[in-house]
C-alpha atoms as a PDB file:
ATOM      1  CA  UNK A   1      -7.849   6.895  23.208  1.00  0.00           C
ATOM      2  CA  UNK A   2      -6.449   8.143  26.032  1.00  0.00           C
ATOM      3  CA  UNK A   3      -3.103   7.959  25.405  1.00  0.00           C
ATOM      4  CA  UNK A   4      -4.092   9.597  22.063  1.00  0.00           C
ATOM      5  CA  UNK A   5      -6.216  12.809  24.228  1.00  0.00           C
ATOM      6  CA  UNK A   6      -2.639  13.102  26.796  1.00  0.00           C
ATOM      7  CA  UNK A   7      -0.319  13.302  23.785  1.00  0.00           C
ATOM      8  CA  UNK A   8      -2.602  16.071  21.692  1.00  0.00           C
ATOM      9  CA  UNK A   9      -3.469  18.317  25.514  1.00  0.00           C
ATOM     10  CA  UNK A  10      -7.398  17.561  25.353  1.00  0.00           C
ATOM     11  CA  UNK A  11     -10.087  15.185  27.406  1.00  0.00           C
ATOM     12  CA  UNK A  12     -11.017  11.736  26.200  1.00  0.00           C
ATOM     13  CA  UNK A  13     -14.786  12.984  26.023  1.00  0.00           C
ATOM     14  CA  UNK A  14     -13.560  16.005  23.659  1.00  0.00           C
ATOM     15  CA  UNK A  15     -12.126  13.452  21.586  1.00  0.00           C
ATOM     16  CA  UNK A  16     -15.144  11.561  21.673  1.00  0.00           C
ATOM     17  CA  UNK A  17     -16.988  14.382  20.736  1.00  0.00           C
ATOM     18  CA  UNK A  18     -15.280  15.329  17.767  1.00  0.00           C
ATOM     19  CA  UNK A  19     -14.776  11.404  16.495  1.00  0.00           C
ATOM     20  CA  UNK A  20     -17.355   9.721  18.092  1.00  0.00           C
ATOM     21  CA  UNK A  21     -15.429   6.381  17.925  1.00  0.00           C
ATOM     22  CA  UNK A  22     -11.814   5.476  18.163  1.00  0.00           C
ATOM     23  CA  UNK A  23     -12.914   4.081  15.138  1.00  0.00           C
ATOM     24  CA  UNK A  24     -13.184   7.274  13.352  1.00  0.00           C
ATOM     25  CA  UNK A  25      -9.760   8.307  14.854  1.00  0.00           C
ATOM     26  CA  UNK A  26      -8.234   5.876  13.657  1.00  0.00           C
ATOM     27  CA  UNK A  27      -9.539   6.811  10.070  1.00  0.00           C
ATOM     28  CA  UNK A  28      -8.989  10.507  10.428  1.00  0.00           C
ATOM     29  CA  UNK A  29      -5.266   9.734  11.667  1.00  0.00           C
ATOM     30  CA  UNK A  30      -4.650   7.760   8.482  1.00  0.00           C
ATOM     31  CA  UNK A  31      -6.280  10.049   6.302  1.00  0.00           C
ATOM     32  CA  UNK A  32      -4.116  12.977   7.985  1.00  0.00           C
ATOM     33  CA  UNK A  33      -0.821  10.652   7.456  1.00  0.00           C
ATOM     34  CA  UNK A  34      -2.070   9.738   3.690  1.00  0.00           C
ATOM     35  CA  UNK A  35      -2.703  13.713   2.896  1.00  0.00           C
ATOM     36  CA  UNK A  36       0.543  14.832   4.191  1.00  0.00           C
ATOM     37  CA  UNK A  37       2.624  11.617   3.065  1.00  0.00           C
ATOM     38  CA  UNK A  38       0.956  12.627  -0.555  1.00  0.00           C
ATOM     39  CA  UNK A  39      -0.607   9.114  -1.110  1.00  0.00           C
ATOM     40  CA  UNK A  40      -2.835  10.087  -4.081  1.00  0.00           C
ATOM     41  CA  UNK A  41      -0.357  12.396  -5.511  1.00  0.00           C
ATOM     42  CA  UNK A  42       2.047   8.832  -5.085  1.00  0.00           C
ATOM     43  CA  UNK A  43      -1.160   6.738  -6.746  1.00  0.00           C
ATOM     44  CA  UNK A  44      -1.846   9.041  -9.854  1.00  0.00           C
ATOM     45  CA  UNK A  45       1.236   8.418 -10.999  1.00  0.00           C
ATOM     46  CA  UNK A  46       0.746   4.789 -11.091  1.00  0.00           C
ATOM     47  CA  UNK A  47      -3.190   5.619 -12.255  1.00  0.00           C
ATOM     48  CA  UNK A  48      -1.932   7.709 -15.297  1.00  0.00           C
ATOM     49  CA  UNK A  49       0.867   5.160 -16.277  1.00  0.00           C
ATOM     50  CA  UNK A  50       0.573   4.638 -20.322  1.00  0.00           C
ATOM     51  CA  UNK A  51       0.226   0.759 -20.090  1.00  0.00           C
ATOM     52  CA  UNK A  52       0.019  -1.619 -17.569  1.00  0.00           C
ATOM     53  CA  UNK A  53       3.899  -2.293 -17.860  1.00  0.00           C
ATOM     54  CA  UNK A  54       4.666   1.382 -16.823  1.00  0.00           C
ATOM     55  CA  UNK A  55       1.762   1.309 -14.186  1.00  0.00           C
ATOM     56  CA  UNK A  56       4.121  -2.071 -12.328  1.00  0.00           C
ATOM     57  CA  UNK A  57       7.359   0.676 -13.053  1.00  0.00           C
ATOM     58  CA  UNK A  58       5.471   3.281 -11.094  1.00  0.00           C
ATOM     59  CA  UNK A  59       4.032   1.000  -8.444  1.00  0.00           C
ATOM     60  CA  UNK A  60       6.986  -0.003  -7.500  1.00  0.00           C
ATOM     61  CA  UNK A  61       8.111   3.858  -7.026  1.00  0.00           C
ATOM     62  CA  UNK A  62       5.257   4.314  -5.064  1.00  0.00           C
ATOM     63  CA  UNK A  63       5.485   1.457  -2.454  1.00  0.00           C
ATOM     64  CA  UNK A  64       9.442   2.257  -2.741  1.00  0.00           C
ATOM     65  CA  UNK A  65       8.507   5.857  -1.232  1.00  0.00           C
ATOM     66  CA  UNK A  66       5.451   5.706   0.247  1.00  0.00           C
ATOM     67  CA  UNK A  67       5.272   2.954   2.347  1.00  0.00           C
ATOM     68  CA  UNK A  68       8.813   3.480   4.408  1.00  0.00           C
ATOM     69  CA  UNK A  69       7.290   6.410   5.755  1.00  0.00           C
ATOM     70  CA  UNK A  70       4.048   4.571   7.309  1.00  0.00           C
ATOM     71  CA  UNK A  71       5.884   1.679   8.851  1.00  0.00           C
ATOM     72  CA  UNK A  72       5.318   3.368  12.302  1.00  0.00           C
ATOM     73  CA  UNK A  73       1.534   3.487  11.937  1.00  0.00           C
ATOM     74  CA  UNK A  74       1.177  -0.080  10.030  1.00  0.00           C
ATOM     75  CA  UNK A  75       2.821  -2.106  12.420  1.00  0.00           C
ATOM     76  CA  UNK A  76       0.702   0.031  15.615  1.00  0.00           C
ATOM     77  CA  UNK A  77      -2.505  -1.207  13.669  1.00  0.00           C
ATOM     78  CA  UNK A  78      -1.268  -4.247  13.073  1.00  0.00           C
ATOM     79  CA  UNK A  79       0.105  -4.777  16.805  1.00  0.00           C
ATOM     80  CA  UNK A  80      -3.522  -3.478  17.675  1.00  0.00           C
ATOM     81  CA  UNK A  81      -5.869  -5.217  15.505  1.00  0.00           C
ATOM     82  CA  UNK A  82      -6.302  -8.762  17.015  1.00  0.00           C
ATOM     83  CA  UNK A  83      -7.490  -7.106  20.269  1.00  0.00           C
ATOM     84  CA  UNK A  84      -9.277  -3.651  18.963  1.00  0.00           C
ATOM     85  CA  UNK A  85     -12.084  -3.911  16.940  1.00  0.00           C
ATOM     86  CA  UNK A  86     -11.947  -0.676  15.333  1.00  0.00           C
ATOM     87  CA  UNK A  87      -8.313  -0.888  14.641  1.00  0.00           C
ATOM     88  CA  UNK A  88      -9.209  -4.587  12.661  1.00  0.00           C
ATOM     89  CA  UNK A  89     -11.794  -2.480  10.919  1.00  0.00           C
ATOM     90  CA  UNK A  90      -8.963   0.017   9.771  1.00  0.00           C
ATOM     91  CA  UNK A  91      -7.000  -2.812   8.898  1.00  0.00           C
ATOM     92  CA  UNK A  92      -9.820  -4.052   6.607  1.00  0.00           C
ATOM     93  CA  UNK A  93     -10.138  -0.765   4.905  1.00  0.00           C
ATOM     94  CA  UNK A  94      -6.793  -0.457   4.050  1.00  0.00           C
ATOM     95  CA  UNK A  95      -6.662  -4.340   3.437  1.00  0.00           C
ATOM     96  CA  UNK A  96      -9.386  -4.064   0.980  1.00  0.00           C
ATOM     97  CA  UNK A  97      -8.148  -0.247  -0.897  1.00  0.00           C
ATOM     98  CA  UNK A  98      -4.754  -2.448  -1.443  1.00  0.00           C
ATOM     99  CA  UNK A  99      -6.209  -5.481  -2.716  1.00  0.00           C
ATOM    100  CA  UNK A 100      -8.251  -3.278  -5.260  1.00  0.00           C
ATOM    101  CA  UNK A 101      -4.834  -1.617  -6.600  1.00  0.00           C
ATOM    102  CA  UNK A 102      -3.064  -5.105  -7.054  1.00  0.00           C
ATOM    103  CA  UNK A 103      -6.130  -6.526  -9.438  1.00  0.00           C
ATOM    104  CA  UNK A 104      -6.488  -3.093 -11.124  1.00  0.00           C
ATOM    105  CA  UNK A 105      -2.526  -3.801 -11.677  1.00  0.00           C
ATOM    106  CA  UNK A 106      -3.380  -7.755 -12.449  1.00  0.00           C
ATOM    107  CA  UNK A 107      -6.368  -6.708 -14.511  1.00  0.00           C
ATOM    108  CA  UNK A 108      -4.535  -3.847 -16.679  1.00  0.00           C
ATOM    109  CA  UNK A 109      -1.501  -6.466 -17.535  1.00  0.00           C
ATOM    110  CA  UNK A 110      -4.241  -8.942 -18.734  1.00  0.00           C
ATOM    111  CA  UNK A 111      -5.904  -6.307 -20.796  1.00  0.00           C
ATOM    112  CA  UNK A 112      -3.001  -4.972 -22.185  1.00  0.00           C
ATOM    113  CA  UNK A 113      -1.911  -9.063 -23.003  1.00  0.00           C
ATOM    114  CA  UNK A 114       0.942  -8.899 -20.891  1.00  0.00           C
ATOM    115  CA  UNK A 115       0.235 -10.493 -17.812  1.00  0.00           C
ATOM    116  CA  UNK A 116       2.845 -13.399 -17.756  1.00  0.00           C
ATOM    117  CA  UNK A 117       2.089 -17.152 -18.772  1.00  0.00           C
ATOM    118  CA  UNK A 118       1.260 -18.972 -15.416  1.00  0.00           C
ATOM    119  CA  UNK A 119      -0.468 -15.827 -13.868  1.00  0.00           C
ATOM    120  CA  UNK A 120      -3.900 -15.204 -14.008  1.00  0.00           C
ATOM    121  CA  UNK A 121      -5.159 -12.280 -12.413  1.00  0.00           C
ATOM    122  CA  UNK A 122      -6.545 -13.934  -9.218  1.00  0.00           C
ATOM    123  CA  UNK A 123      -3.181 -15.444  -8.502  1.00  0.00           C
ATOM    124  CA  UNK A 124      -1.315 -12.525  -9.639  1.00  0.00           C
ATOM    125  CA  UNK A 125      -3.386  -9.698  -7.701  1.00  0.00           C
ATOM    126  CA  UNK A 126      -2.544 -12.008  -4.976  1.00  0.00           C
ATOM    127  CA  UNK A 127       1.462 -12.325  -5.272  1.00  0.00           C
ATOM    128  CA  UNK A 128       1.438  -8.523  -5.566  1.00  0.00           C
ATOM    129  CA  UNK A 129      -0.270  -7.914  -2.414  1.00  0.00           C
ATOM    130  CA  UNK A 130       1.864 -10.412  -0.465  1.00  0.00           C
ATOM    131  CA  UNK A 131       4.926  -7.856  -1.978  1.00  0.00           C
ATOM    132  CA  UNK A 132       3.394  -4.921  -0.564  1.00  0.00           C
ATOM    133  CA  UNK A 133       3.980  -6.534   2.813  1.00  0.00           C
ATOM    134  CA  UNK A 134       5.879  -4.349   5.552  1.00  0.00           C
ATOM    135  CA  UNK A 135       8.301  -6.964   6.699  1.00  0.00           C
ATOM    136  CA  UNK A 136       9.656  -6.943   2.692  1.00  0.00           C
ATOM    137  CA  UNK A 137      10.018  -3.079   3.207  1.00  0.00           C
ATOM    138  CA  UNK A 138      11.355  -3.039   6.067  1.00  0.00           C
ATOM    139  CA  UNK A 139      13.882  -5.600   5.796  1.00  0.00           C
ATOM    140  CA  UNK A 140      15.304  -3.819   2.401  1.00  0.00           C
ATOM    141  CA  UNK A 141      15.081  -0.733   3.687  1.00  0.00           C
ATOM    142  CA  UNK A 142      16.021  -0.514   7.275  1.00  0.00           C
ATOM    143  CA  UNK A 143      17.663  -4.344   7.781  1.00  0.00           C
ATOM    144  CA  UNK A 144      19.706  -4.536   4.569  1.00  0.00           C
ATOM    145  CA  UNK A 145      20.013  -0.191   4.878  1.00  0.00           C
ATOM    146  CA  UNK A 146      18.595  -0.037   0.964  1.00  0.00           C
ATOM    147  CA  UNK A 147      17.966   3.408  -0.028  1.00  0.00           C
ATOM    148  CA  UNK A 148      14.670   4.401  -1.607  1.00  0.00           C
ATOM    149  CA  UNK A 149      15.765   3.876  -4.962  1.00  0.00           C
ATOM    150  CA  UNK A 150      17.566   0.936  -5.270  1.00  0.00           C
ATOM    151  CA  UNK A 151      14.003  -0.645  -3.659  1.00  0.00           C
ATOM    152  CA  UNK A 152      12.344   1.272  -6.322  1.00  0.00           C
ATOM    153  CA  UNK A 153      14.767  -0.276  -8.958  1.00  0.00           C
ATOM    154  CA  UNK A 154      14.531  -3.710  -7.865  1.00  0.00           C
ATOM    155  CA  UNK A 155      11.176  -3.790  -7.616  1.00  0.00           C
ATOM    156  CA  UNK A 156      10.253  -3.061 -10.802  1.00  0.00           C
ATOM    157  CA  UNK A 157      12.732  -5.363 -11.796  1.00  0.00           C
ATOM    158  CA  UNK A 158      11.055  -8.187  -9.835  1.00  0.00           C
ATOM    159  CA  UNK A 159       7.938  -7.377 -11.039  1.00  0.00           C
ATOM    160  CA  UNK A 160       8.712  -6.928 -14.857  1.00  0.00           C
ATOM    161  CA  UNK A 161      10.461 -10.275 -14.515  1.00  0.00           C
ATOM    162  CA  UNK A 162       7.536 -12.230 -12.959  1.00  0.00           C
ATOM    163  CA  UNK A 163       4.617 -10.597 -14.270  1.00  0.00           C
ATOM    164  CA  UNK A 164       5.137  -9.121 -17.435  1.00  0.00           C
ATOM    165  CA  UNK A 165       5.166 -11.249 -19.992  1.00  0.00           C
ATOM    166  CA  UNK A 166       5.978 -10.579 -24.167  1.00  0.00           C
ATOM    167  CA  UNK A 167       4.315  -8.154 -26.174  1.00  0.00           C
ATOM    168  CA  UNK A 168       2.050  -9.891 -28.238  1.00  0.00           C
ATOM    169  CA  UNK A 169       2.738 -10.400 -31.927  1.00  0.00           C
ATOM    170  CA  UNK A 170       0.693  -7.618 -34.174  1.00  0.00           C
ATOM    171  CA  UNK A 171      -2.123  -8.988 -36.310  1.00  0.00           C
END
């Protein structure tokens, strides 16, 4: 918190004030980053997909150009979290929000009869969180030096080829 009030020019108990917790700073600093990073702009297009196959397509866009650009603040939470309660709580939040997307992914495949043989949607809500992970991003993007789309591309193309499976025959 203090470190927060020196950067922005005002006292720890004005921040306190305002926030009441660095709990709630922590949230309202997301929530600023996720408004002007344009996360639900970047979700409704996977939310308005046709089918659960183009909701995986847009997914992947979305973690492809989202998530670079929060890499900064995700690893500071996650750096933080085993010795700050309220940035664990954060981490929960956002923990639980992402596991929600991946079975609403897992559950729209299934529904659609298109989740791939060997997947059901416990296991496959799973597999997809583990992909959202930041060390996967970050090692495309800034280890390898993969631009945006080509994560995009190949993301979809690892996800069509694990967890889509054939359209089913028509009665």
């Amino acid at each position: 918190m203090a470190s927060v009030t020196k950067h922005a020019g005002f006292t720890r108990r004005a921040a306190y004030l305002h926030f009441g917790s660095r709990s709630a700073l922590i949230g309202a600093l997301f929530g600023y980053i996720a408004d002007a990073e344009g996360l639900q702009e970047s979700l409704e297009r996977v939310w308005s997909a046709p089918d659960g196959v183009a909701a995986l397509d847009a997914w992947a866009a979305h973690l492809a150009d989202y998530h670079p650009r929060l890499l900064t603040v995700d690893r500071a939470i996650m750096l933080a979290r085993d010795r700050d309660a309220d940035a664990a709580a954060h981490r929960e939040r956002v923990f639980t929000a992402q596991m929600r997307n991946c079975r609403r992914l897992a559950e729209w495949l299934d529904h659609d009869h298109r989740l791939a043989t060997g997947w059901s949607v416990e296991t496959a809500t799973d597999m997809l969180f583990a992909l959202i992970s930041s060390d996967l991003i970050e090692a495309l993007i800034h280890d390898r030096q993969w631009p945006q789309e080509r994560l995009a591309e190949h993301l979809a193309l690892m996800y069509r080829s694990t967890f889509v499976g054939p359209r089913p025959e028509p009665d």
